[in-house]
C-alpha atoms as a PDB file:
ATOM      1  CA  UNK A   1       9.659 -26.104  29.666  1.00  0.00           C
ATOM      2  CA  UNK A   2       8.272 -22.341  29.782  1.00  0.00           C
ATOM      3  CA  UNK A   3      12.039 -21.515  27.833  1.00  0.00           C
ATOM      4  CA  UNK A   4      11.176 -24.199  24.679  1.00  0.00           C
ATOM      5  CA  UNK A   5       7.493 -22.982  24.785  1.00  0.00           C
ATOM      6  CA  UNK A   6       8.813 -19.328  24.301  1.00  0.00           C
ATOM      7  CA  UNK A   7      11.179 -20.529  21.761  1.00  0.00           C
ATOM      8  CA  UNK A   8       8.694 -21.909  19.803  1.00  0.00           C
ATOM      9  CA  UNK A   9       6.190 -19.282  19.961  1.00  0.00           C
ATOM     10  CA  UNK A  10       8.551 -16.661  19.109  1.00  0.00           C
ATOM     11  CA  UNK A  11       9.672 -18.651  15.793  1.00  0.00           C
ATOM     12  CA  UNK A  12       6.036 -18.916  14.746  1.00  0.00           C
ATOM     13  CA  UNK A  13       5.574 -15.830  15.752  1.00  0.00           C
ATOM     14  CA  UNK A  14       8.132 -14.084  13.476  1.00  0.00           C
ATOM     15  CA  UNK A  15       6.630 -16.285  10.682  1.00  0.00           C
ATOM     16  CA  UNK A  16       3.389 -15.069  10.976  1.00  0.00           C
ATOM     17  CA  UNK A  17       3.063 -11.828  12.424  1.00  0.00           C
ATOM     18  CA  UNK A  18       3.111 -10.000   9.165  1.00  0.00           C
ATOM     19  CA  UNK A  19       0.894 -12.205   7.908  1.00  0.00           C
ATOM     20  CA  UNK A  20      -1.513 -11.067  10.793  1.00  0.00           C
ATOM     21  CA  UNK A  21      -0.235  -7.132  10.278  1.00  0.00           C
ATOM     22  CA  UNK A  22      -1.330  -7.371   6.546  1.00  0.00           C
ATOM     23  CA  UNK A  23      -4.590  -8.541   7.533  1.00  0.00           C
ATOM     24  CA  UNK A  24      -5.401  -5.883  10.485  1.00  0.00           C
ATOM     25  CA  UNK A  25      -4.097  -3.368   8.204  1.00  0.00           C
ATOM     26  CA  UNK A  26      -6.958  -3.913   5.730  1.00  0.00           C
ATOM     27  CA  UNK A  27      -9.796  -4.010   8.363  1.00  0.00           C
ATOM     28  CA  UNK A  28     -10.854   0.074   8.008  1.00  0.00           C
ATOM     29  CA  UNK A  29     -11.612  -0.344  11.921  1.00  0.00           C
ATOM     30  CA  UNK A  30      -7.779  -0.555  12.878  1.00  0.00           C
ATOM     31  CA  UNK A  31      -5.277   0.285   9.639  1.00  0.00           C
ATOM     32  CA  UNK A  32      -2.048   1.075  10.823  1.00  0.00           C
ATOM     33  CA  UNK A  33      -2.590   2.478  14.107  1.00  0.00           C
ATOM     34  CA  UNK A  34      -3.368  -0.961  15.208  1.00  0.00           C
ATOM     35  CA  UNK A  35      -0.752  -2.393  13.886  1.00  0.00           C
ATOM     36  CA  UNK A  36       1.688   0.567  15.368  1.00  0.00           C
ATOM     37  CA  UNK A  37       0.423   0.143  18.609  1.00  0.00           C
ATOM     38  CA  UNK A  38       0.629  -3.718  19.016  1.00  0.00           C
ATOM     39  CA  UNK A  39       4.177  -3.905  18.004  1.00  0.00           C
ATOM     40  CA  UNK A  40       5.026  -1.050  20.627  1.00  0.00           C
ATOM     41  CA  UNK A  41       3.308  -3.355  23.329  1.00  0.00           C
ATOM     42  CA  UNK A  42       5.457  -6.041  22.250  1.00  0.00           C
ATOM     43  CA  UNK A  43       8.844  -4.787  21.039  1.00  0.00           C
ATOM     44  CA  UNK A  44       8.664  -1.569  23.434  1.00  0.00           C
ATOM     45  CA  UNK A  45       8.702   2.173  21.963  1.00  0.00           C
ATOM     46  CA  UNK A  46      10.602   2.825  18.487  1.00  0.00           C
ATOM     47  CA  UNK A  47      12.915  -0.265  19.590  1.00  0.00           C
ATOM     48  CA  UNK A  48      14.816  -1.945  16.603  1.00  0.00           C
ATOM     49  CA  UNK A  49      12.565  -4.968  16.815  1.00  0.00           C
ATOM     50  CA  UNK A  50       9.926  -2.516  16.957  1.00  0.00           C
ATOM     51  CA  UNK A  51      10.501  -0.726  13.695  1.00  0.00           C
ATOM     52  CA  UNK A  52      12.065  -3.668  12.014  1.00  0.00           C
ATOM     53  CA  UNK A  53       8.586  -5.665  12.286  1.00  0.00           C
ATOM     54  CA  UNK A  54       6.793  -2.226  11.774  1.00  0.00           C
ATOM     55  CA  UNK A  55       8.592  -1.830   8.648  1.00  0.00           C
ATOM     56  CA  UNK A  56       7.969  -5.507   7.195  1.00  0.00           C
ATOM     57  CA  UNK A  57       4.314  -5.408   7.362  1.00  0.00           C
ATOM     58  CA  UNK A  58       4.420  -2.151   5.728  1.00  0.00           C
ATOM     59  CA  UNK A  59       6.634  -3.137   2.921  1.00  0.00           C
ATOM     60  CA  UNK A  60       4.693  -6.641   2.768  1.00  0.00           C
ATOM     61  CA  UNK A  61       1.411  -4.937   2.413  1.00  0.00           C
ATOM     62  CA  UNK A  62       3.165  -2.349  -0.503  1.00  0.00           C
ATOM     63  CA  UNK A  63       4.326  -5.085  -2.397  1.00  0.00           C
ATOM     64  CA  UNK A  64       0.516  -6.699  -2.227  1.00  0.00           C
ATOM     65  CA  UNK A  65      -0.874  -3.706  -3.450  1.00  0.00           C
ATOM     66  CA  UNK A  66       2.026  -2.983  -6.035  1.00  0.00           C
ATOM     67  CA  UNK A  67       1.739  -6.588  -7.366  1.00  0.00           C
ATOM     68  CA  UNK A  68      -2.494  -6.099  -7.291  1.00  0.00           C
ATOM     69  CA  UNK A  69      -1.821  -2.579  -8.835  1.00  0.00           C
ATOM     70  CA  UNK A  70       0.334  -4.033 -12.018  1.00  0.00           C
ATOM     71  CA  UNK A  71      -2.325  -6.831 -12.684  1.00  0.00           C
ATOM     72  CA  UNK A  72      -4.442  -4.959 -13.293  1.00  0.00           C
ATOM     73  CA  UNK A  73      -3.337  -1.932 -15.178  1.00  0.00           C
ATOM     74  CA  UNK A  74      -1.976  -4.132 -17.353  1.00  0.00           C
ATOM     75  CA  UNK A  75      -4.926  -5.618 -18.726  1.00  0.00           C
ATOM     76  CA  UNK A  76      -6.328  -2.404 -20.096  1.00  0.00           C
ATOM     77  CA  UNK A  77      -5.906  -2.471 -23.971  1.00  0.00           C
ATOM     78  CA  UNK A  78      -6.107   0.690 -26.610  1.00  0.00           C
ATOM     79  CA  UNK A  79      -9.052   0.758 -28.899  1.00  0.00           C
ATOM     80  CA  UNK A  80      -7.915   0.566 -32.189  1.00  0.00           C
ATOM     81  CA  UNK A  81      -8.980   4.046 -34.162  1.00  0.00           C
ATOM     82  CA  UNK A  82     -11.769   3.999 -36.797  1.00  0.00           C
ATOM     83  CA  UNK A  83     -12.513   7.214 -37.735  1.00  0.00           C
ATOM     84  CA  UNK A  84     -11.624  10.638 -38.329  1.00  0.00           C
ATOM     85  CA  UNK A  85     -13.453  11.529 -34.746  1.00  0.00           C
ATOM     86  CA  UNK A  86     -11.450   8.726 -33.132  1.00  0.00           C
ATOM     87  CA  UNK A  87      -8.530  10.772 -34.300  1.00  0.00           C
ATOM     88  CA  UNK A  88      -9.785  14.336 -33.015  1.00  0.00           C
ATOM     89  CA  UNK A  89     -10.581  12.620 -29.657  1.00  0.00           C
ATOM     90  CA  UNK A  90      -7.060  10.845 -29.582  1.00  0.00           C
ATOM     91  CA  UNK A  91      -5.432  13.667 -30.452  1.00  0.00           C
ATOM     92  CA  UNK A  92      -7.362  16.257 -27.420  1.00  0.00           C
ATOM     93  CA  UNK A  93      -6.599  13.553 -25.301  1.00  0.00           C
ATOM     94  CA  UNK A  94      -2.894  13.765 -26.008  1.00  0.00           C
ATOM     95  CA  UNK A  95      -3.014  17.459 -25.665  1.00  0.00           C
ATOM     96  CA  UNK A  96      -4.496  17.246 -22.429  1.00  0.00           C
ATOM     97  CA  UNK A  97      -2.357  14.516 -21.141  1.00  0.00           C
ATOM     98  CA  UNK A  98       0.644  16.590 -22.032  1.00  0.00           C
ATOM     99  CA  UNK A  99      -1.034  19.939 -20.229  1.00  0.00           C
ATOM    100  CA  UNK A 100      -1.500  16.920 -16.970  1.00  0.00           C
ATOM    101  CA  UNK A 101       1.837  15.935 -17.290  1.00  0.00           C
ATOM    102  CA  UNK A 102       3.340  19.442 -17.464  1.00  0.00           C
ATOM    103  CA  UNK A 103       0.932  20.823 -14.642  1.00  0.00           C
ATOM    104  CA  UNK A 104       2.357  17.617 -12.204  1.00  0.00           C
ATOM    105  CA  UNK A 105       6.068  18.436 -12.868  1.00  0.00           C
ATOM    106  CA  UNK A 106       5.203  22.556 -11.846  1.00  0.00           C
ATOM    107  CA  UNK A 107       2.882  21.377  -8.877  1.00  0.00           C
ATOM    108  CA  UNK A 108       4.376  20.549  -5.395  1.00  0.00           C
ATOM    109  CA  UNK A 109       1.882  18.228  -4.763  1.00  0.00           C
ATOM    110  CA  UNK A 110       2.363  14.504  -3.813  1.00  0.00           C
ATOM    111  CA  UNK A 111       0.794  12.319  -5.698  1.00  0.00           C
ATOM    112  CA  UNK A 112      -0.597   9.394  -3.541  1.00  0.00           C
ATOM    113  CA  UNK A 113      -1.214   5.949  -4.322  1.00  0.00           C
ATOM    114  CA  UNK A 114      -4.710   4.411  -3.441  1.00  0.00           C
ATOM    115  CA  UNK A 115      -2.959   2.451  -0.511  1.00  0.00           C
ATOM    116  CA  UNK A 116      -1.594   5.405   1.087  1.00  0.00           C
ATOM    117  CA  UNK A 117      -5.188   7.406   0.841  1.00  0.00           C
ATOM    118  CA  UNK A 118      -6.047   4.606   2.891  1.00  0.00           C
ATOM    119  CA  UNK A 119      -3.972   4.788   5.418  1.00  0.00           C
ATOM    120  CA  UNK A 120      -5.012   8.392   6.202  1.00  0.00           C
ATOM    121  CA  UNK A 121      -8.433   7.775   5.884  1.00  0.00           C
ATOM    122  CA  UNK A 122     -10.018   8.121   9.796  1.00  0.00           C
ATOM    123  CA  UNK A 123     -10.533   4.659  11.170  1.00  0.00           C
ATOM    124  CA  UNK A 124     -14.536   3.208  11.130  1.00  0.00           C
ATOM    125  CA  UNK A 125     -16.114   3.113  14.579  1.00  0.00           C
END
């Protein structure tokens, strides 16, 4: 009986532990750390079940904020130009666009996504 019990549990389990990762994840009191360390209790340290399940949520919770992240840029719309100010404005904008773009490619710095700011954000008491 204790064999089909752990069958079962560990089919629902596999269903729905990302599921539960994604959620912990977004509570500021735990993040990933939480996450990290309740799949080492279970699967053991950096086992493949470990990293495999560690690696799902992740992804899952990437392709959340991804799919959140597209929605939404994609809604802005550009102002159509109606004057000869509009064009002066367009046209510093574009300058300085170009200087940001140019400035990004010389930088070494990583550009980070609002997702993974969060993660390295310390964890709320």
């Amino acid at each position: 009986m204790a064999c089909k019990m752990y069958e079962k549990f560990g089919k629902y389990w596999s269903e729905f532990s990302t599921f539960m990762a994604v959620a912990v994840v977004l509570d500021p009191r735990y993040k990933l750390q939480c996450v990290n360390w309740g799949y080492m209790r279970i699967y053991g340290h950096h086992s493949v079940e470990y990293e495999l399940e560690f690696s799902k949520g992740k992804d899952a919770l990437r392709g959340l904020y991804e799919a959140y992240e597209s929605s939404h840029s994609s809604s802005s719309k550009a102002i159509p130009i109606t004057n000869a100010s509009d064009v002066a404005n367009e046209a510093c904008e574009d300058f300085m666009m170009d200087f940001d773009n140019v400035s990004m490619e010389q930088s070494s710095v990583e550009i980070k996504s609002e997702i993974d700011m969060y993660y390295e954000e310390t964890l709320i008491p």
